[in-house]
Protein backbone atom coordinates (compact mmCIF):
# COMPACT_ATOMS: atom_id res chain seq x y z
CA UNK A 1 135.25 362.81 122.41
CA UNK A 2 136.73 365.86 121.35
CA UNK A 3 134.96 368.07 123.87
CA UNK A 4 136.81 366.27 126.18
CA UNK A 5 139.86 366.10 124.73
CA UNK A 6 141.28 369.64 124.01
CA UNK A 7 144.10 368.17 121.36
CA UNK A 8 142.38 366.05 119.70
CA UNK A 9 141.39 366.84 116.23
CA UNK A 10 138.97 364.78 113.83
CA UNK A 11 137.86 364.03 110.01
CA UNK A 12 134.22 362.72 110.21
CA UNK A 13 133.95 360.23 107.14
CA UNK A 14 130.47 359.63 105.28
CA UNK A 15 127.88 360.21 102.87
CA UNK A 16 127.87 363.70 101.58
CA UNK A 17 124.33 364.37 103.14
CA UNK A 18 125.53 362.74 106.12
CA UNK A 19 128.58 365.24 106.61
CA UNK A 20 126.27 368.43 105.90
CA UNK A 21 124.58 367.80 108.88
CA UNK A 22 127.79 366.49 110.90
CA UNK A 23 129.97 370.01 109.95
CA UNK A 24 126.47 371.98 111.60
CA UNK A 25 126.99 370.18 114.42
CA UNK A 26 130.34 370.50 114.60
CA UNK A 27 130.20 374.04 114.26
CA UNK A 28 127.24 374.38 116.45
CA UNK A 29 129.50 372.94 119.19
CA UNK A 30 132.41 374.96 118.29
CA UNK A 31 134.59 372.64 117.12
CA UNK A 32 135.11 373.62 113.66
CA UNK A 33 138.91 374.37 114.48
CA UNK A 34 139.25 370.65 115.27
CA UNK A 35 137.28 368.19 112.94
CA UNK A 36 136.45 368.72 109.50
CA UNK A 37 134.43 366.35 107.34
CA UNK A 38 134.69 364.34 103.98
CA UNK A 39 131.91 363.38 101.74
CA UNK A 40 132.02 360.11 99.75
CA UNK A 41 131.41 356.62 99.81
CA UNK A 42 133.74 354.07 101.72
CA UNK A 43 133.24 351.50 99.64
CA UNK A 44 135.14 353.50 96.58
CA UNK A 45 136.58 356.66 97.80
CA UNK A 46 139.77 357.21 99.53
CA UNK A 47 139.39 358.10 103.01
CA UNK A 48 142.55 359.91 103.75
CA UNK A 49 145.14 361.00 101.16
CA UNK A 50 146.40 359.33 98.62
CA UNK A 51 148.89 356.88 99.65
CA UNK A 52 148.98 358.60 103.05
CA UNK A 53 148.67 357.32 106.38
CA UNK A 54 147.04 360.47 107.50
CA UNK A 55 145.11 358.72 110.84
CA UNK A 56 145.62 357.59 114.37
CA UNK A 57 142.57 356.39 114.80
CA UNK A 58 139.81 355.25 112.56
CA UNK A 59 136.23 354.37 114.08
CA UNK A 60 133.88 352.27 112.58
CA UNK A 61 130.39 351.48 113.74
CA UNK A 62 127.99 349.14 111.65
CA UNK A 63 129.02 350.49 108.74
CA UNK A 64 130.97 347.21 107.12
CA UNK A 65 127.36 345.61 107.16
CA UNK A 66 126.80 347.62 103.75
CA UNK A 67 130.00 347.21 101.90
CA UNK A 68 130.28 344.75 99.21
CA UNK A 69 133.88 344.02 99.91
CA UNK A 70 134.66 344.23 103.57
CA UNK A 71 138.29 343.20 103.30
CA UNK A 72 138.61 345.80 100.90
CA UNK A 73 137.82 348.48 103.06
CA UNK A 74 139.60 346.62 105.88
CA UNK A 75 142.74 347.24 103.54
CA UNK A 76 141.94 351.14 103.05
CA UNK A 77 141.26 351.90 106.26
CA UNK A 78 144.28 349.93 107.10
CA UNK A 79 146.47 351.76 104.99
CA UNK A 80 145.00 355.24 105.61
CA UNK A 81 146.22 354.62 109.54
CA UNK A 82 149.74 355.51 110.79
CA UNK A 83 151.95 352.97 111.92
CA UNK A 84 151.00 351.87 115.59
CA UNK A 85 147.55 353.80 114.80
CA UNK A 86 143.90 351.92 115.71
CA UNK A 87 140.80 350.76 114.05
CA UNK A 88 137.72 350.74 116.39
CA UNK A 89 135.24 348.96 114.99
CA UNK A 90 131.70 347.95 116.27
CA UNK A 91 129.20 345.90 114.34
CA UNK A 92 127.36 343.05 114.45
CA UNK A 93 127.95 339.44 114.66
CA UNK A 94 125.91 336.36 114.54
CA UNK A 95 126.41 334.52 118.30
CA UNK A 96 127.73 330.75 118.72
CA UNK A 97 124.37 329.78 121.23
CA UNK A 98 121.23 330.29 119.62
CA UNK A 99 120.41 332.32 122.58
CA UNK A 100 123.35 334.74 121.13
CA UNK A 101 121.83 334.37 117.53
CA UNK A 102 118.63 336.02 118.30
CA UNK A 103 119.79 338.54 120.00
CA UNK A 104 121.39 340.24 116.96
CA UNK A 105 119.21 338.03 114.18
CA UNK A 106 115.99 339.76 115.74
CA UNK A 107 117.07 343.30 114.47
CA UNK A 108 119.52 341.94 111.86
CA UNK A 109 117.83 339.73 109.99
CA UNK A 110 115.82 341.83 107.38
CA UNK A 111 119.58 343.02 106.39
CA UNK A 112 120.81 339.60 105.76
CA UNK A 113 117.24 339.13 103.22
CA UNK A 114 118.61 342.37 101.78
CA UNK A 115 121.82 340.77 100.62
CA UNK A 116 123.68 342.47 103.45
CA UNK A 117 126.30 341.20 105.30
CA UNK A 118 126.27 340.15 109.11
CA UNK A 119 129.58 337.88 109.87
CA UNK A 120 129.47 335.22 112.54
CA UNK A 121 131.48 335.75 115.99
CA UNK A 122 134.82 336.32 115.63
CA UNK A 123 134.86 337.12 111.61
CA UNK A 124 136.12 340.21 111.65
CA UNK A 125 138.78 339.62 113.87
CA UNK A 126 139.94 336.82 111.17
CA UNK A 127 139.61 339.13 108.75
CA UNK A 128 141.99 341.58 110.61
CA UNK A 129 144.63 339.13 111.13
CA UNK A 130 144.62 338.11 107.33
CA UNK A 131 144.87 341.72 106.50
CA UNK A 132 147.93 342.73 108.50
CA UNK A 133 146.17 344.65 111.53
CA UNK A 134 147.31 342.83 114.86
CA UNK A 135 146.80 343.31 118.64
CA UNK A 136 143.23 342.52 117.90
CA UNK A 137 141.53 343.06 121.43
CA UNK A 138 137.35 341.77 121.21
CA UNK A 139 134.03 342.18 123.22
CA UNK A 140 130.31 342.32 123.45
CA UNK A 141 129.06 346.05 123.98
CA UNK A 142 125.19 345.81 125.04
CA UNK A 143 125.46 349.85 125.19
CA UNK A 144 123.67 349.80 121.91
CA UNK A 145 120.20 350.49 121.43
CA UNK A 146 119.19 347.64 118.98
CA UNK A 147 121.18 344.09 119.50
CA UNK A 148 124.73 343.55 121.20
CA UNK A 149 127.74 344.62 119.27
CA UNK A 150 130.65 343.12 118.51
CA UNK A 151 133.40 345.42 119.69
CA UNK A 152 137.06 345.02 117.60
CA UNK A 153 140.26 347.44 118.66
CA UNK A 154 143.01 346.11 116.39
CA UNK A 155 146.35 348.20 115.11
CA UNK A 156 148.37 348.51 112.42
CA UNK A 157 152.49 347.84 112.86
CA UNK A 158 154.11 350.19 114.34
């Protein structure tokens, strides 16, 4: 995205050995005026500044699978966005037809023995709504290389 998009500037969010090899890639495609990364764990660390709405856009893929408290994270991300700003998230959900169920339950099954979590269709889009986010837009992305994803644009107030 940003090699297309000359103004657009970036923090890449994740694990600390995650973002060691995101800023050599970043530099390696001479971006390193533009995004910047930020070690730490979603689940407890602050993903912007404190009490800031630093973002405009936040994107999320199958990470909220691994979080013990997705709403929780639902509420940091939202408050880290700026008014009007977006949350992209795509992840996993359980289909209504059994035909639907498999599709995702083939690859995401071991994760739910594991204790993970893997919502039914339209969870997250609940969860949104309870949370405050709203314009929630939804669809299936079979783009992905594993099982169809569940794709959720939602934003904050404005």
């Amino acid at each position: 995205m940003a090699r297309h998009q000359g103004g657009l500037s970036g923090v890449v969010f994740d694990f600390p050995e995650a973002v060691a090899v995101a800023a050599e890639n970043i530099a390696a495609a001479g971006l390193a005026d533009r995004l910047s990364v930020l070690g730490g764990d979603v689940a407890v660390d602050a993903i912007g500044s404190v009490g800031g709405s630093d973002y405009d856009l936040v994107w999320c893929s199958s990470v909220l699978h691994f979080v013990p408290d997705t709403e929780a994270v639902l509420r940091k991300i939202l408050a880290a966005l700026r008014p009007g700003g977006a949350l992209i998230c795509a992840h996993a959900e359980i289909g209504d037809t059994p035909a639907a169920a498999v599709e995702v339950l083939q690859y995401y099954l071991p994760m739910l023995m594991q204790g993970r979590h893997v919502g039914r269709r339209g969870d997250m889009a609940g969860a949104l709504r309870r949370i405050g986010f709203c314009r929630i837009e939804t669809f299936v992305s079979c783009l992905f290389p594993m099982a169809p994803l569940q794709v959720v644009a939602a934003r904050k107030a404005a």
